[in-house]
Protein backbone atom coordinates (compact mmCIF):
# COMPACT_ATOMS: atom_id res chain seq x y z
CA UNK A 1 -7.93 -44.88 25.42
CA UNK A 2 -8.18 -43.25 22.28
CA UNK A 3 -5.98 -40.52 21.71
CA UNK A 4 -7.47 -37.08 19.89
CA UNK A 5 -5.01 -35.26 17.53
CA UNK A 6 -5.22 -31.25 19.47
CA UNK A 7 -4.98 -28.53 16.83
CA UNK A 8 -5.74 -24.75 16.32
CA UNK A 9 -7.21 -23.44 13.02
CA UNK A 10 -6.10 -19.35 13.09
CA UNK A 11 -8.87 -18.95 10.71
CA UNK A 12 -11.76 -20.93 12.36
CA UNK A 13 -14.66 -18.57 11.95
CA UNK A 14 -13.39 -17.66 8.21
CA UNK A 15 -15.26 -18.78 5.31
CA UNK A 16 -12.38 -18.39 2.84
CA UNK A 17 -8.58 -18.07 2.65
CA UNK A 18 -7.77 -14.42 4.08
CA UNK A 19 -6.76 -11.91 1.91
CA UNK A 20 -3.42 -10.78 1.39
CA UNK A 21 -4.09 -7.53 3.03
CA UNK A 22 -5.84 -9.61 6.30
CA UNK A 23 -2.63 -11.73 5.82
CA UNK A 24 -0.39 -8.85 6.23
CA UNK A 25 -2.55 -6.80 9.04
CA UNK A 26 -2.97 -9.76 11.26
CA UNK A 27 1.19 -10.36 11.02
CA UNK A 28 1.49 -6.50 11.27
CA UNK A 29 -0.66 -7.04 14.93
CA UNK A 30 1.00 -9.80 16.12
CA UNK A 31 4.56 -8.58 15.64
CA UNK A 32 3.36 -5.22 17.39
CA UNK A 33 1.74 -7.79 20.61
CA UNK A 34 4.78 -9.23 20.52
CA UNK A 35 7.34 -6.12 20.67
CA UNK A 36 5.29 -5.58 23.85
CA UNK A 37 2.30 -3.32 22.36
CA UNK A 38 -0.55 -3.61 24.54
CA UNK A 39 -2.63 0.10 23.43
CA UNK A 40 -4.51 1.51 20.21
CA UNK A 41 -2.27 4.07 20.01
CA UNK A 42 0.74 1.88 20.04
CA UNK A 43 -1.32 -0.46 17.47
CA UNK A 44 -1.64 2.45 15.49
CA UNK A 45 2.45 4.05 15.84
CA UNK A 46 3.15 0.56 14.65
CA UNK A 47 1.27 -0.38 11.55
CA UNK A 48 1.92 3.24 10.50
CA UNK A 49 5.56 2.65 10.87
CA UNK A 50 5.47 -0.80 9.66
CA UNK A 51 2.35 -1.66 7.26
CA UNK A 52 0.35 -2.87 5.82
CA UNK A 53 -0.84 0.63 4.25
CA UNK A 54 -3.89 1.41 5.54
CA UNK A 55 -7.40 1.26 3.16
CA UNK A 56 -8.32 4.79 4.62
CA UNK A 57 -6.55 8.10 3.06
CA UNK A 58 -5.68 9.68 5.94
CA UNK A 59 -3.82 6.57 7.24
CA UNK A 60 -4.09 4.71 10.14
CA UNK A 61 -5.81 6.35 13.08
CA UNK A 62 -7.54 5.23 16.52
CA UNK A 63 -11.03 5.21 14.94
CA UNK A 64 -10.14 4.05 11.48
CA UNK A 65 -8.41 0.76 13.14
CA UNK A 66 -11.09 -0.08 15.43
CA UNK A 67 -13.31 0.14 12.24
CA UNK A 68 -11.64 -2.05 10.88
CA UNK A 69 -11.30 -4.36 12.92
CA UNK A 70 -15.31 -4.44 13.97
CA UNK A 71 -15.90 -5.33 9.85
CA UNK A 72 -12.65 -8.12 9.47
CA UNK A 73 -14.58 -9.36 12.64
CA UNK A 74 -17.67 -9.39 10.95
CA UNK A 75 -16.37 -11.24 7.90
């Protein structure tokens, strides 16, 4: 029996190496999922607290972050 080497690629469906900033959000996420954050809002209390910076000038809101995350998902 031949024995198949099991892996996971955290960028499978991207094209290219993330960006820094796609670097830094998707860190930014997980720490929040893993302090227990399980809402928008509390996605959004934490990346304004903790970064990155959001692209947007009125920071990081409820709408601007699910924007964003529909067009990273559409990358």
């Amino acid at each position: 029996m031949m024995e198949h080497a099991c892996y996971l690629s955290a960028h499978q469906t991207l094209s290219r190496p993330p960006t820094h900033y796609e670097s830094l959000l998707a860190d930014a996420l997980c720490a929040a999922f893993g302090s227990g954050v399980e809402d928008l809002a509390g996605l959004v209390r934490h990346l304004a607290e903790h970064g990155p910076s959001a692209p947007f000038a009125e920071g990081w809101t409820e709408s601007n972050l699910r924007q964003e995350l529909d067009r990273l998902a559409a990358i």
